[in-house]
N, C-alpha and C. Protein backbone atom coordinates (compact mmCIF):
# COMPACT_ATOMS: atom_id res chain seq x y z
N UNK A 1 110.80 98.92 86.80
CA UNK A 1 111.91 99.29 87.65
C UNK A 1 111.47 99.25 89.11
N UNK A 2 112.45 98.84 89.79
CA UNK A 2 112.39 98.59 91.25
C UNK A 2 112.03 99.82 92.33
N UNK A 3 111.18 100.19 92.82
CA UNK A 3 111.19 101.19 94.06
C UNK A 3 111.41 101.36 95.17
N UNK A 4 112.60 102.31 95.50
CA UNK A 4 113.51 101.97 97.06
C UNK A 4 112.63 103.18 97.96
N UNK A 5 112.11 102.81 98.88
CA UNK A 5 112.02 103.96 99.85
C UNK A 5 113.42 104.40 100.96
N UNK A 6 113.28 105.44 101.34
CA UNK A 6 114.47 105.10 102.34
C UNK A 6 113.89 106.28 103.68
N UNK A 7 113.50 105.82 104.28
CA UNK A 7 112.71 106.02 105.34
C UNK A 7 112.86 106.60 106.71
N UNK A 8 113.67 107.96 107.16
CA UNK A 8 114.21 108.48 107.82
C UNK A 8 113.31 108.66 109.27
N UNK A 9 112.77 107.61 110.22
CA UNK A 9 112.06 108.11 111.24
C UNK A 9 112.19 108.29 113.03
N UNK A 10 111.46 109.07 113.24
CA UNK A 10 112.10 110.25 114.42
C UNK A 10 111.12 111.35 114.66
N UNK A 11 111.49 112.27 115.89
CA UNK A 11 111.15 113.29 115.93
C UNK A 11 112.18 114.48 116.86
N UNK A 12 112.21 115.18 116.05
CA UNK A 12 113.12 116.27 116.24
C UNK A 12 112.79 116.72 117.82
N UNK A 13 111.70 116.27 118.04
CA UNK A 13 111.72 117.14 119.90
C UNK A 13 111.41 116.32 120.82
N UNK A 14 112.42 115.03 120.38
CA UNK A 14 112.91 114.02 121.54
C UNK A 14 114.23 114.00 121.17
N UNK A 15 114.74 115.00 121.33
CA UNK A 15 116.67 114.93 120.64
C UNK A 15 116.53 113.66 119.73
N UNK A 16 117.39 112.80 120.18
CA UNK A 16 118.02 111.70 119.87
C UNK A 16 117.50 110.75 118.68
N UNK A 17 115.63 110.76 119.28
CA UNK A 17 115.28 110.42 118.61
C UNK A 17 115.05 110.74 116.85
N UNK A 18 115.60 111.79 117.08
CA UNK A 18 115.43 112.30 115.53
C UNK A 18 116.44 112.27 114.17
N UNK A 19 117.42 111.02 114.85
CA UNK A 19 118.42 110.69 113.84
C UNK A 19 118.07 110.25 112.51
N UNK A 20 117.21 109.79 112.24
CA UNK A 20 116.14 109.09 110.98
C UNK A 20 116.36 110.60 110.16
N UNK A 21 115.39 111.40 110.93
CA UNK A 21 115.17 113.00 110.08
C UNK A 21 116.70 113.24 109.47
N UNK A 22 117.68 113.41 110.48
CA UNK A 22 118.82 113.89 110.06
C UNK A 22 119.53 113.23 108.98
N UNK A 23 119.55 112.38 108.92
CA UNK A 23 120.37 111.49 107.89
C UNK A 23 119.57 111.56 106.90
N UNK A 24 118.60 111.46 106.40
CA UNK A 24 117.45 112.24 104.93
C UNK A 24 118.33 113.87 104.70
N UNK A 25 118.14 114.89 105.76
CA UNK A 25 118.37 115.85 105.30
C UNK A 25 120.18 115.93 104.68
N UNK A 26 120.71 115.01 105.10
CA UNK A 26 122.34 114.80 105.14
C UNK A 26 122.47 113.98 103.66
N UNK A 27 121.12 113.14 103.52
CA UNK A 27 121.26 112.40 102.01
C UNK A 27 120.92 113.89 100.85
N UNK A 28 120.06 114.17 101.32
CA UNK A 28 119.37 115.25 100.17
C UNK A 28 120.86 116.01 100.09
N UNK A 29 121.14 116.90 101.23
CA UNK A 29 122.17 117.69 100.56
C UNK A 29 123.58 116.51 100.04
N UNK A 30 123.92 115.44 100.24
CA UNK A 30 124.80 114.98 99.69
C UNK A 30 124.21 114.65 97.92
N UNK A 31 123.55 114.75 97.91
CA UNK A 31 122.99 114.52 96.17
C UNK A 31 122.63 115.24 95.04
N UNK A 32 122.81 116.36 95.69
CA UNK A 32 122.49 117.80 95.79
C UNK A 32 123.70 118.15 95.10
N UNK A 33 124.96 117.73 95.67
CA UNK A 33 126.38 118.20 95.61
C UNK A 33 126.79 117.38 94.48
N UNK A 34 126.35 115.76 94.49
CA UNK A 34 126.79 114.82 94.03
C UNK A 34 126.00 114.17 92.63
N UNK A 35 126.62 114.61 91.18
CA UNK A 35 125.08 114.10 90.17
C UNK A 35 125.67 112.26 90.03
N UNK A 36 126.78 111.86 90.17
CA UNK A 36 126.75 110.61 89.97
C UNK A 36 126.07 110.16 90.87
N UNK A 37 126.00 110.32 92.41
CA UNK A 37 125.22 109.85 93.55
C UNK A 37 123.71 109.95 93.30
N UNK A 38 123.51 111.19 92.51
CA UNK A 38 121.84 111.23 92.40
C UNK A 38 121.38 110.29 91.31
N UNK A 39 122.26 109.66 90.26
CA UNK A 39 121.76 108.72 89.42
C UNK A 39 121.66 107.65 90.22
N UNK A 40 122.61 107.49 91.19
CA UNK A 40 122.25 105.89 91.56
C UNK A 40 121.15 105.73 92.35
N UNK A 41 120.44 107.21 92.93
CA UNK A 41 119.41 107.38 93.81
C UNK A 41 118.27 107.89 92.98
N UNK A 42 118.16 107.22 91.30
CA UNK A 42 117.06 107.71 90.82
C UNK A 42 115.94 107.10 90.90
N UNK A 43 116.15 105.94 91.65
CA UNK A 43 114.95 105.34 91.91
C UNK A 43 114.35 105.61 93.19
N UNK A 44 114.90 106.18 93.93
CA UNK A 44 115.17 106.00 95.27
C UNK A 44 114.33 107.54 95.69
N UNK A 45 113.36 107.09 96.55
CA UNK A 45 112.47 108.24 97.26
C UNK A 45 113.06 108.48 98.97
N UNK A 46 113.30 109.67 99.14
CA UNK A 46 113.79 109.86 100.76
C UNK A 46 112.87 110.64 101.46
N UNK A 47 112.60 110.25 102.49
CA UNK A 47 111.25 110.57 103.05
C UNK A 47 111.65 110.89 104.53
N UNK A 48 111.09 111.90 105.22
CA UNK A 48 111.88 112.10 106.74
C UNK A 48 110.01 111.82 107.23
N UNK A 49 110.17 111.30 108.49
CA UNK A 49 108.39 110.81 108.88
C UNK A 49 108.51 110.50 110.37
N UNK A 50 107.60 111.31 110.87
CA UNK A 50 107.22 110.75 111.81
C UNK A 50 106.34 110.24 112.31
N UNK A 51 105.68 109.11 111.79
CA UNK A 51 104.35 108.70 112.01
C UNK A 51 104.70 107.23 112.62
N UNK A 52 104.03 106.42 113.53
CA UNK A 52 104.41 105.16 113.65
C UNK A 52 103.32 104.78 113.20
N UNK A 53 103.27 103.00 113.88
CA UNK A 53 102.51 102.11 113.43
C UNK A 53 101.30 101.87 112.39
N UNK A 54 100.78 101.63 112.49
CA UNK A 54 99.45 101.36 111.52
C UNK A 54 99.33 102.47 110.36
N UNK A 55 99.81 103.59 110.81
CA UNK A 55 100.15 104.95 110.17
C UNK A 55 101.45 105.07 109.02
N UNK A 56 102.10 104.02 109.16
CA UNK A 56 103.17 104.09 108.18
C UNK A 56 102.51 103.06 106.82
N UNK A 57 101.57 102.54 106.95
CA UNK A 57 101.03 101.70 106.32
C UNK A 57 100.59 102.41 104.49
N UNK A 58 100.53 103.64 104.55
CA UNK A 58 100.12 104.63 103.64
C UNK A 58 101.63 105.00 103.12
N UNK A 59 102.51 105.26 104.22
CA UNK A 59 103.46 105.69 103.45
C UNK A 59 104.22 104.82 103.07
N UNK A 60 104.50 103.28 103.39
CA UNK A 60 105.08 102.49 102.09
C UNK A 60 104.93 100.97 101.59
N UNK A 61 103.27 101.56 101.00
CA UNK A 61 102.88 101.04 100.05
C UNK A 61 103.08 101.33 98.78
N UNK A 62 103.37 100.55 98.13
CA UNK A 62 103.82 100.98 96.30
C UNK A 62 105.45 100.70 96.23
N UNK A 63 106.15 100.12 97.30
CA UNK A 63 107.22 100.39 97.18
C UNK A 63 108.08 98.72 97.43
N UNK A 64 108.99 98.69 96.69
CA UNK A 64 109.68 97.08 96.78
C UNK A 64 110.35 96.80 97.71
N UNK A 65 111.15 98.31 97.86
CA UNK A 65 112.54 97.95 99.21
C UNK A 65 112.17 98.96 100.19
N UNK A 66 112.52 98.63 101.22
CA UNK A 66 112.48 99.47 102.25
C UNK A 66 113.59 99.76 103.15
N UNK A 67 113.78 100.79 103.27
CA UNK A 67 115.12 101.11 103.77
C UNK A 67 114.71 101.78 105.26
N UNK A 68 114.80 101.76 106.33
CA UNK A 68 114.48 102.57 107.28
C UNK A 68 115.55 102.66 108.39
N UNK A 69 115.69 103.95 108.60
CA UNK A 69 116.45 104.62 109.71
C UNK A 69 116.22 105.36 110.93
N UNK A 70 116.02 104.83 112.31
CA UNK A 70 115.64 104.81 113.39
C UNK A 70 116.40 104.50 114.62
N UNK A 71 116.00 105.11 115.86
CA UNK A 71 116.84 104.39 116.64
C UNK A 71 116.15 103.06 117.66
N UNK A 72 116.83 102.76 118.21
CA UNK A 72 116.09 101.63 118.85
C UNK A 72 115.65 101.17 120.43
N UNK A 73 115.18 100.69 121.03
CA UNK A 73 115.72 100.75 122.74
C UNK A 73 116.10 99.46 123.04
N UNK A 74 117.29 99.43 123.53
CA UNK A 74 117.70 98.35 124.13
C UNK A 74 117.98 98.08 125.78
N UNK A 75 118.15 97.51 126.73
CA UNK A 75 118.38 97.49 127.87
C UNK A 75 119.65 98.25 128.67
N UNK A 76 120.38 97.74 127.54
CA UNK A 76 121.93 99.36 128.20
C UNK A 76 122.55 99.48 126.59
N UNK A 77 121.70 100.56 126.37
CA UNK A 77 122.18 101.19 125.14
C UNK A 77 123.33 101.91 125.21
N UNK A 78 124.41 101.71 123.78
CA UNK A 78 125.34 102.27 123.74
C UNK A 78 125.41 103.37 122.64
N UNK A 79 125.02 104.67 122.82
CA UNK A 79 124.70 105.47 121.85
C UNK A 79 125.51 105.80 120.59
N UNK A 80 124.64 105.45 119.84
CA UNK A 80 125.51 105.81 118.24
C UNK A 80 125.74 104.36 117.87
N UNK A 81 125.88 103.26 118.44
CA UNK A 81 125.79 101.63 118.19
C UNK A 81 124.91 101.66 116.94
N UNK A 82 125.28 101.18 115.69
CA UNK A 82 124.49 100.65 114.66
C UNK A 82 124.08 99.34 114.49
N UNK A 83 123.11 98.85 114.34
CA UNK A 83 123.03 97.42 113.78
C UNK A 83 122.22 97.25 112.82
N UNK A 84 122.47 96.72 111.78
CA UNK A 84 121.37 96.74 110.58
C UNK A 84 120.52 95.00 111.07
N UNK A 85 119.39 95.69 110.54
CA UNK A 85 118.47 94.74 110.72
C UNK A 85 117.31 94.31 109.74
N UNK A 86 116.89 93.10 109.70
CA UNK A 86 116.22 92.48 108.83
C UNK A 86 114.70 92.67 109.05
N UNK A 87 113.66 92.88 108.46
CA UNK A 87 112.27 92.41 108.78
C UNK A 87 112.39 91.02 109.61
N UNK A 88 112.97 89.95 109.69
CA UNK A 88 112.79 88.47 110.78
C UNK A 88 113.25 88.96 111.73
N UNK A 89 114.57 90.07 111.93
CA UNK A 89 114.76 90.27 113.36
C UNK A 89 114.15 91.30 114.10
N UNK A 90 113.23 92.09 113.50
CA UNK A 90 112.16 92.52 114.27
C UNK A 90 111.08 92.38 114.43
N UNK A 91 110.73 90.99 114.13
CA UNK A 91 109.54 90.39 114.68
C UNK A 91 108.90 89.88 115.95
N UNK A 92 110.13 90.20 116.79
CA UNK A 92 110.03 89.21 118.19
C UNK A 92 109.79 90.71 119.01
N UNK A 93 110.02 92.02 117.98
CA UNK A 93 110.22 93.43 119.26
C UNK A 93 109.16 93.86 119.63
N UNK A 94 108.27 93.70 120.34
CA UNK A 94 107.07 94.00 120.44
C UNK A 94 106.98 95.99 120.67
N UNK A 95 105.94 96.70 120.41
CA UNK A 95 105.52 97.87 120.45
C UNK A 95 105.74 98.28 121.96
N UNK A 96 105.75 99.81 121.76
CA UNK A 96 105.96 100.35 123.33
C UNK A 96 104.59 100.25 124.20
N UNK A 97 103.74 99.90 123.55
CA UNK A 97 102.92 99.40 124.22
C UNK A 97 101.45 98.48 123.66
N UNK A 98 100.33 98.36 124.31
CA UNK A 98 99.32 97.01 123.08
C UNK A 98 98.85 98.00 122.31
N UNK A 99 99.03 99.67 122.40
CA UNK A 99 98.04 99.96 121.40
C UNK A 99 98.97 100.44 120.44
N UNK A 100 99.90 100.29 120.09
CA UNK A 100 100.68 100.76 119.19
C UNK A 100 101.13 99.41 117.96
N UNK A 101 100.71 99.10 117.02
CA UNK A 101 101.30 98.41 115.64
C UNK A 101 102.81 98.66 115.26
N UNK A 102 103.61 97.46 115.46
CA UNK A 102 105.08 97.63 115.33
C UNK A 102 104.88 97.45 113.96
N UNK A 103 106.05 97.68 113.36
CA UNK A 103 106.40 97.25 111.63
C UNK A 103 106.27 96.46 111.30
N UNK A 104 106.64 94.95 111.84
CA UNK A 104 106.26 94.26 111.17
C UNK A 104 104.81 93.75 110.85
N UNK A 105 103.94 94.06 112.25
CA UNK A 105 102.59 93.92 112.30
C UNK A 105 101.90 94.53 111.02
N UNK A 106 102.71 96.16 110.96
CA UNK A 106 102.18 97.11 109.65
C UNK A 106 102.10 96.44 108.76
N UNK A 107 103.55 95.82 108.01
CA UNK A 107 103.80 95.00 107.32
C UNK A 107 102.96 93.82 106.86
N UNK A 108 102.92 93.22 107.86
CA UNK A 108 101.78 91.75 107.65
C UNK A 108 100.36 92.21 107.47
N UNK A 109 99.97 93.32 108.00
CA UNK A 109 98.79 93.88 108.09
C UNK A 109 98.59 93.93 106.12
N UNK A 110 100.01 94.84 105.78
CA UNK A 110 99.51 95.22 104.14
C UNK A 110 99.26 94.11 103.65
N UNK A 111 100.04 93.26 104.00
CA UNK A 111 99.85 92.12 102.79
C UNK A 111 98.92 91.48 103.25
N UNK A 112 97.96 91.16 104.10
CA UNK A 112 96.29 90.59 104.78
C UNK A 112 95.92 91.23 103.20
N UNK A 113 96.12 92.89 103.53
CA UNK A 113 94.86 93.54 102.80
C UNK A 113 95.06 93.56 100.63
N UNK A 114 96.37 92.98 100.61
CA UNK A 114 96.63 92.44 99.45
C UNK A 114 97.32 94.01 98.75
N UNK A 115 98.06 94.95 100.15
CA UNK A 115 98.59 95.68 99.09
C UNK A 115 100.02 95.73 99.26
N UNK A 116 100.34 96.30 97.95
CA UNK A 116 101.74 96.21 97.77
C UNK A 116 103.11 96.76 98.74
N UNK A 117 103.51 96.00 99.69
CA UNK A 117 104.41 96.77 100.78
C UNK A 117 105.94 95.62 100.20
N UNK A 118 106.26 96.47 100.79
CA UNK A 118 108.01 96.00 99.95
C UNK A 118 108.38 94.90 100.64
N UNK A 119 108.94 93.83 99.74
CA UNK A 119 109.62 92.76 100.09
C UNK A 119 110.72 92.53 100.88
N UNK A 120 111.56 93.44 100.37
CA UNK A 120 112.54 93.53 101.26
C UNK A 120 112.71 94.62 102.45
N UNK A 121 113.08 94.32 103.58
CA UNK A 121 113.40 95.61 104.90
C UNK A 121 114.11 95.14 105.45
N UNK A 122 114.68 96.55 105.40
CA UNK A 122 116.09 96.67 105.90
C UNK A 122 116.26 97.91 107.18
N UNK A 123 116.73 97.57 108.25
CA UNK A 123 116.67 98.34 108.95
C UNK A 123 117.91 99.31 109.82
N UNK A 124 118.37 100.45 109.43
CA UNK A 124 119.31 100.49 110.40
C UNK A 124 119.29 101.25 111.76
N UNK A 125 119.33 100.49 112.79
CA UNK A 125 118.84 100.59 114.35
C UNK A 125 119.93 101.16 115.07
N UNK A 126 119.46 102.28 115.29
CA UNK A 126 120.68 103.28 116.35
C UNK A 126 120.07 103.27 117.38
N UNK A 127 121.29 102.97 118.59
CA UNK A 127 121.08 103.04 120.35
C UNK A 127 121.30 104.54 120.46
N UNK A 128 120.48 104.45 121.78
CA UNK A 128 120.44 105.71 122.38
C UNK A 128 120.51 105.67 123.69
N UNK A 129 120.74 106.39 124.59
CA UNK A 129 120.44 106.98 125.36
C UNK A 129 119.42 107.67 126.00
N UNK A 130 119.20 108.52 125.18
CA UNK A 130 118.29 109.83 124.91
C UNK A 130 117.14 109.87 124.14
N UNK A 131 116.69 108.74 124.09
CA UNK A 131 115.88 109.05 122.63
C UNK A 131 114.04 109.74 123.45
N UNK A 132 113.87 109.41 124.40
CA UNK A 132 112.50 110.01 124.70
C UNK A 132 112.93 111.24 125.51
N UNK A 133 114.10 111.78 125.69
CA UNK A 133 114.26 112.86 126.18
C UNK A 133 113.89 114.26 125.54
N UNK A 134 112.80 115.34 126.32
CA UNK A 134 112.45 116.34 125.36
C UNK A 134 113.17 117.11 124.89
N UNK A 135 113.61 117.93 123.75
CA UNK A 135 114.85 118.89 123.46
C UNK A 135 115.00 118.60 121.88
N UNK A 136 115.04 119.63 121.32
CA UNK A 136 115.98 119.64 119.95
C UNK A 136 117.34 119.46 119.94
N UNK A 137 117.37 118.62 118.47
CA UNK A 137 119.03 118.31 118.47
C UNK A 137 119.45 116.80 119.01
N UNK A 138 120.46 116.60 118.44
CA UNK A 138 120.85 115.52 118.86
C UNK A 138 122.36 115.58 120.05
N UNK A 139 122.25 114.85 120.46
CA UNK A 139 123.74 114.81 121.22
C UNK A 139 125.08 114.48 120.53
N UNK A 140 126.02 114.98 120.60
CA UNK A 140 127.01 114.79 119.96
C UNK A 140 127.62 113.42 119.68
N UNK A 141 127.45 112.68 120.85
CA UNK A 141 127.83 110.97 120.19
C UNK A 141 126.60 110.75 118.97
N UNK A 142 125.64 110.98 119.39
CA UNK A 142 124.46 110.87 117.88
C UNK A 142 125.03 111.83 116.76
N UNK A 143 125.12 113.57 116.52
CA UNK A 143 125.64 113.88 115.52
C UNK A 143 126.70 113.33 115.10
N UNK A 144 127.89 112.59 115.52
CA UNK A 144 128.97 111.68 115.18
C UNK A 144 128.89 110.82 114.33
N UNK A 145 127.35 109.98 114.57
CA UNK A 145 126.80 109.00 113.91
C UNK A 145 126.50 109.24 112.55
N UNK A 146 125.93 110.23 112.36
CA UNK A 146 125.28 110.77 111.04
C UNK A 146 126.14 110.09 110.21
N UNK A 147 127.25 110.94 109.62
CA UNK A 147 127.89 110.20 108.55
C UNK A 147 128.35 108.73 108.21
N UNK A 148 128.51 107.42 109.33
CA UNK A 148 128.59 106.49 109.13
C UNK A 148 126.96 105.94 108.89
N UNK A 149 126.32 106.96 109.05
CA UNK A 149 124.66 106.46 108.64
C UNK A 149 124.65 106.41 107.37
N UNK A 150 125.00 108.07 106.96
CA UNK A 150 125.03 108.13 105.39
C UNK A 150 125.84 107.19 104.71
N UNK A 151 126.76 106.70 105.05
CA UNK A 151 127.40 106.26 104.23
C UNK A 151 126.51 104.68 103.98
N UNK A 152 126.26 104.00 105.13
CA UNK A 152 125.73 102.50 105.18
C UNK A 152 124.65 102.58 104.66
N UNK A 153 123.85 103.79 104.90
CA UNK A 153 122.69 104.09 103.69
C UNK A 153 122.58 103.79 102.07
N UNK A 154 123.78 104.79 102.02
CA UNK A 154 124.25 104.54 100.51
C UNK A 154 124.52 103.28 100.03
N UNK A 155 125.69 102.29 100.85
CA UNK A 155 125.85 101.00 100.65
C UNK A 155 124.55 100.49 100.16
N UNK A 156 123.69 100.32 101.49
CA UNK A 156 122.34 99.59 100.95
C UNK A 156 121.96 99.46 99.69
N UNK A 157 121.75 100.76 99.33
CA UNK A 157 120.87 101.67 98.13
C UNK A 157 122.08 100.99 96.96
N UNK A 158 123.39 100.91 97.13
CA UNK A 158 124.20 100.28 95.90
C UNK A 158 123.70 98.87 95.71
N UNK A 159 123.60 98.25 96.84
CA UNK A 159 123.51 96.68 96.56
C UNK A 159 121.95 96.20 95.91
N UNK A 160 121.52 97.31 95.86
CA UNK A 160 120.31 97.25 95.54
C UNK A 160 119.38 96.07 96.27
């Protein structure tokens, strides 16, 4: 059987940035509530993390799909903007800076070392505003977001 990660990352004390976290805690309690939803998520591990580069390399290995939820920086971000994204279209995004390992680098890195990192990634990339700003919480155009997260989450996780 197939193994989905779904990969919530952020940190709660850069506001914004911590939409990843929120939408894990928004899946757990929706599954919680929901037992048909938790069968279709029995394969499915939800993980809230804040670790980047080279460092995520531990946490998903062993796993086929990858699901990850983050926000992104763009040049005039429009906050709460979703775009799902592929492992090919974030290959060109380089790291916030040379010493930091972007995902896909992580990525290519596992498979150099011949271990098992998931074939498929999937990414869904929220604009911000705010995202290196210090503060708990998100801003209300971001809490807005949450539920069209959850929901495109779920999609994913159906189409398997």
């Amino acid at each position: 059987m197939e193994k989905t990660l779904v990969l919530g990352l952020g940190n709660d004390l850069y506001g914004d940035d911590g939409i990843g976290l929120h939408v894990i805690r928004e899946l757990h309690r929706r599954l919680d509530e929901d037992e048909q939803l938790s069968k279709v998520f029995a394969s499915v591990d939800l993980l809230e993390c804040s670790l980047t580069g080279l460092s995520l390399l531990d946490v998903i290995i062993g796993y086929d799909d990858l699901i990850i939820i983050d926000t992104i920086k763009r040049a005039a971000p429009v906050t709460g903007r979703i775009t799902l994204m592929t492992e090919e279209d974030i290959r060109s995004i380089p790291g916030p800076s040379p010493h930091y390992v972007s995902i896909p680098q992580t990525i290519a890195i596992g498979r150099q070392l011949n271990q098992k990192v998931p074939d498929r990634i999937q990414i869904l990339a929220v604009e911000s505003k705010n995202m290196f700003v210090l503060g708990e919480g998100l801003t209300d155009k971001m809490k807005e977001t949450v539920p069209e997260l959850v929901e495109r989450t779920i999609a994913l996780v159906q189409q398997g």
